[in-house]
Protein backbone atom coordinates (compact mmCIF):
# COMPACT_ATOMS: atom_id res chain seq x y z
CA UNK A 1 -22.10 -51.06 -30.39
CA UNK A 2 -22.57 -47.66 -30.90
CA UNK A 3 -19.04 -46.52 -30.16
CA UNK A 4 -17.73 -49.03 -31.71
CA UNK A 5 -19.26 -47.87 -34.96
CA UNK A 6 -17.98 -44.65 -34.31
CA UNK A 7 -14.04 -45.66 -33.51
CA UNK A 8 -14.33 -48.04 -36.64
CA UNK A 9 -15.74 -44.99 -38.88
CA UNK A 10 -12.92 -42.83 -37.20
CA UNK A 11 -10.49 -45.35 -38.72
CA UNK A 12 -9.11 -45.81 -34.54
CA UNK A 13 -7.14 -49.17 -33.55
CA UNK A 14 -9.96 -51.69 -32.06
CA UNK A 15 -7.39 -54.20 -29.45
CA UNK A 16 -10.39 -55.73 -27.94
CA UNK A 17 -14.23 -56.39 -29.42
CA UNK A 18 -16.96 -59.28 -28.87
CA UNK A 19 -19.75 -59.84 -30.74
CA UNK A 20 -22.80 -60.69 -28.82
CA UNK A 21 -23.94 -64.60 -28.75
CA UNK A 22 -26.93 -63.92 -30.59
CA UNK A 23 -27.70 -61.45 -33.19
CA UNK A 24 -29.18 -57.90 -32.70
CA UNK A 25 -31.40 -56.17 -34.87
CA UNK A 26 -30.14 -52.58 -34.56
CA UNK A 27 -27.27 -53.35 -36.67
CA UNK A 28 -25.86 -55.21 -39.46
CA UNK A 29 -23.99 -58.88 -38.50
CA UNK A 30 -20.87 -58.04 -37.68
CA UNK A 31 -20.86 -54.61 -36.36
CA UNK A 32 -22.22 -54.90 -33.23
CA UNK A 33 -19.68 -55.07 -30.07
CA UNK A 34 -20.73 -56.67 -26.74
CA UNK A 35 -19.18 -56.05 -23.42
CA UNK A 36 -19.71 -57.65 -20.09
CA UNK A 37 -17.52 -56.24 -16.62
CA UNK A 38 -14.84 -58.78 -16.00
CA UNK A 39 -15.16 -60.79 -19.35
CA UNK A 40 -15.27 -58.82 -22.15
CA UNK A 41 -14.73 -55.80 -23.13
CA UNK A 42 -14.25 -52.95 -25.78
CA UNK A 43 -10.52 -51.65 -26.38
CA UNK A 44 -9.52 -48.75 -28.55
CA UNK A 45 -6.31 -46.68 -29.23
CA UNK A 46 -6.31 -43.32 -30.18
CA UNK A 47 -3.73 -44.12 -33.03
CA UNK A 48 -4.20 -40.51 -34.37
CA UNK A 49 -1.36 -38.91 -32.74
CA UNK A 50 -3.68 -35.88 -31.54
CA UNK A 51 -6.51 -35.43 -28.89
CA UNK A 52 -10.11 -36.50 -29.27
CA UNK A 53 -12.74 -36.00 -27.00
CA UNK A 54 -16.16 -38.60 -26.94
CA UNK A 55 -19.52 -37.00 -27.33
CA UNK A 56 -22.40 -38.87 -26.28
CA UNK A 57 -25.86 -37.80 -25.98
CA UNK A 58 -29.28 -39.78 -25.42
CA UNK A 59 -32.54 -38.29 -27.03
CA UNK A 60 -35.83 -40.19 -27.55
CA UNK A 61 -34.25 -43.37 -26.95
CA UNK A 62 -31.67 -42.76 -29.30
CA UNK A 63 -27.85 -42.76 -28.68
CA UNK A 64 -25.61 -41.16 -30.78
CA UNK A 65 -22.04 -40.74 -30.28
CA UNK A 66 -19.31 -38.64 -31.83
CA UNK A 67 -15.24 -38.56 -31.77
CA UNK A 68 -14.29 -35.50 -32.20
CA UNK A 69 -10.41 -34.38 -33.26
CA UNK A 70 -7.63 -32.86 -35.19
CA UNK A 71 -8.60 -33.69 -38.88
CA UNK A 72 -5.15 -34.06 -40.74
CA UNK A 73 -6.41 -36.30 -43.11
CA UNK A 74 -9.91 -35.02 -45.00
CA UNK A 75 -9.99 -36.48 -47.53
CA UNK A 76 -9.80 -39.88 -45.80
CA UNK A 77 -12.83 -42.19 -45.86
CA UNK A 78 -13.99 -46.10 -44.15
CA UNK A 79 -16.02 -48.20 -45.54
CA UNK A 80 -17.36 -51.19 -44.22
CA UNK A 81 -18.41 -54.38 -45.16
CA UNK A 82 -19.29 -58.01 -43.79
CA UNK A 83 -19.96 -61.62 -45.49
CA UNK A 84 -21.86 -64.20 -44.13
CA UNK A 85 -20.09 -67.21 -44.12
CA UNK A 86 -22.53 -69.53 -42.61
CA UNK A 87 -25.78 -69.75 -41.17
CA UNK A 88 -27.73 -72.13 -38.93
CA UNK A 89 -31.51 -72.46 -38.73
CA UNK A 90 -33.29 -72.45 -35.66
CA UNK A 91 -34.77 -75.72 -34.82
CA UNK A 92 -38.07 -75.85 -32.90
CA UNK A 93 -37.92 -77.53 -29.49
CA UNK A 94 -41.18 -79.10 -28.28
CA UNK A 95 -42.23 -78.69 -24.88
CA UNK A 96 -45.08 -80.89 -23.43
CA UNK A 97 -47.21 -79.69 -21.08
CA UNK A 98 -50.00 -82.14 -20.02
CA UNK A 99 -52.05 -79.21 -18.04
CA UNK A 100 -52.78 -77.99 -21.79
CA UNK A 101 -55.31 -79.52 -24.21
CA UNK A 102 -54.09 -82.13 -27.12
CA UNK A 103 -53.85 -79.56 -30.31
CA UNK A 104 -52.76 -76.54 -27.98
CA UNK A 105 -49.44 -74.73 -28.99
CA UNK A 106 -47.70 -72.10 -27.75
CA UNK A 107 -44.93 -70.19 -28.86
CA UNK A 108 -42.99 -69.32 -26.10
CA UNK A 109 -39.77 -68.35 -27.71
CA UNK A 110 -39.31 -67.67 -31.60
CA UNK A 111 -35.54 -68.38 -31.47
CA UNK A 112 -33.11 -66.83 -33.46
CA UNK A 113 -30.67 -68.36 -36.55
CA UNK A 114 -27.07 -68.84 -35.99
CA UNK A 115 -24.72 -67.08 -38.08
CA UNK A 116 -21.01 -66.71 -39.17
CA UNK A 117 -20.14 -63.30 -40.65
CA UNK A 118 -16.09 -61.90 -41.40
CA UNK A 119 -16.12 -57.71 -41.01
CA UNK A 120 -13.68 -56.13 -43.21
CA UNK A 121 -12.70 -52.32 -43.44
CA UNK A 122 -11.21 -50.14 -46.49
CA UNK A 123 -9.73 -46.85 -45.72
CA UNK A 124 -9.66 -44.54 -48.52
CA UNK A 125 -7.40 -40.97 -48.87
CA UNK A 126 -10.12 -39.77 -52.08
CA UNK A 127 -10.12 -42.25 -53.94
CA UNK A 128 -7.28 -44.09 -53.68
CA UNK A 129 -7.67 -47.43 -51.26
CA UNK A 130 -4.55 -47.14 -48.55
CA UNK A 131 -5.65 -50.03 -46.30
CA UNK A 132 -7.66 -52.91 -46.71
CA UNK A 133 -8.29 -55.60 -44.23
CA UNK A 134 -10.25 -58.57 -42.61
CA UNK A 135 -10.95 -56.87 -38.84
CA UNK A 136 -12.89 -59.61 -37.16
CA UNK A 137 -15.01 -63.24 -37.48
CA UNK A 138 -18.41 -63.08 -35.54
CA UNK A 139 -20.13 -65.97 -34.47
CA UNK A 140 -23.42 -66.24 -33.75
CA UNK A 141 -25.44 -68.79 -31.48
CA UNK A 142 -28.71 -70.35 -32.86
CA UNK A 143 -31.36 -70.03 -30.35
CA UNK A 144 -33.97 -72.87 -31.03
CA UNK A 145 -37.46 -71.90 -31.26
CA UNK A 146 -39.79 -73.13 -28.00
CA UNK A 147 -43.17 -74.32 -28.52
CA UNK A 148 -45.11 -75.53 -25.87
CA UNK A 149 -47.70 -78.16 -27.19
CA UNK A 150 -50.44 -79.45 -24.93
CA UNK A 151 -50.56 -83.01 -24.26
CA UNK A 152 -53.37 -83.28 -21.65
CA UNK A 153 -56.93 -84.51 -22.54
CA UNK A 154 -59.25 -82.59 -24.85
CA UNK A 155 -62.56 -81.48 -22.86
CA UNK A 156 -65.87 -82.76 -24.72
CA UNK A 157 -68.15 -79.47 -26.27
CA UNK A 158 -71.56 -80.91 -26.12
CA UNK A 159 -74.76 -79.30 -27.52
């Protein structure tokens, strides 16, 4: 996800990106990129027509990456953007569990929402827009919420 931030930001051709099947929290819808050896994976092109080198570095759990290049274009920005098309509640799925009191629940998993977000990029020399375009639909999985809810007998309190 990280990189691909950073090859999106350096305005870099993106052939090949997945979104992961449920949302993340560490960045907005849309801009995250998933990969997965033999299945999917993240494709770039250095469409810049000079050389670039990739600097990553890990500090307190932090990664931050940098492309580094030939600059013939300063003036040039990206911006980014996404709109969420749809979204999906979580349901709640009930699991019994007779070993468990009547009244007893548990949260076992607080699910996630589904969602459907389009990414779009602008490219701008100052301020003049030289590319605009839709660069990817996202889709999300809902992940239903798990409760486990006792079903067993309720143990008398006397006094």
């Amino acid at each position: 996800t990280t990189l691909y931030n950073a090859v999106l930001r350096s305005n870099l051709e993106v052939l090949e990106r997945h979104n992961h099947m449920f949302t993340v929290g560490y960045v907005p819808l849309g801009l995250d990129a998933a990969v997965c050896y033999g299945y999917a994976d993240l494709v770039f092109r250095n469409n810049t027509g000079n050389p670039m080198i990739i600097n990553a570095k890990v500090s307190n759990n932090t990664l931050d990456i940098k492309i580094v290049s030939t600059n013939d274009y300063p003036g040039l920005k990206v911006k980014l953007a996404t709109k969420t098309i749809s979204s999906t509640p979580r349901t709640v799925q009930f699991i019994d569990d007779p070993s468990l009191p009547a009244g007893t629940a548990i949260v076992a998993e607080s699910g996630m929402d589904g969602y459907i977000v389009d990414t779009y990029i602008k490219v701008y020399n100052g301020d003049v827009l030289i590319r605009e375009e839709k660069l990817h639909r996202s889709v999300y999985q809902m992940l239903p919420r798990k409760v486990i809810r006792g079903t067993g007998r309720v143990s008398e309190v006397t006094e």
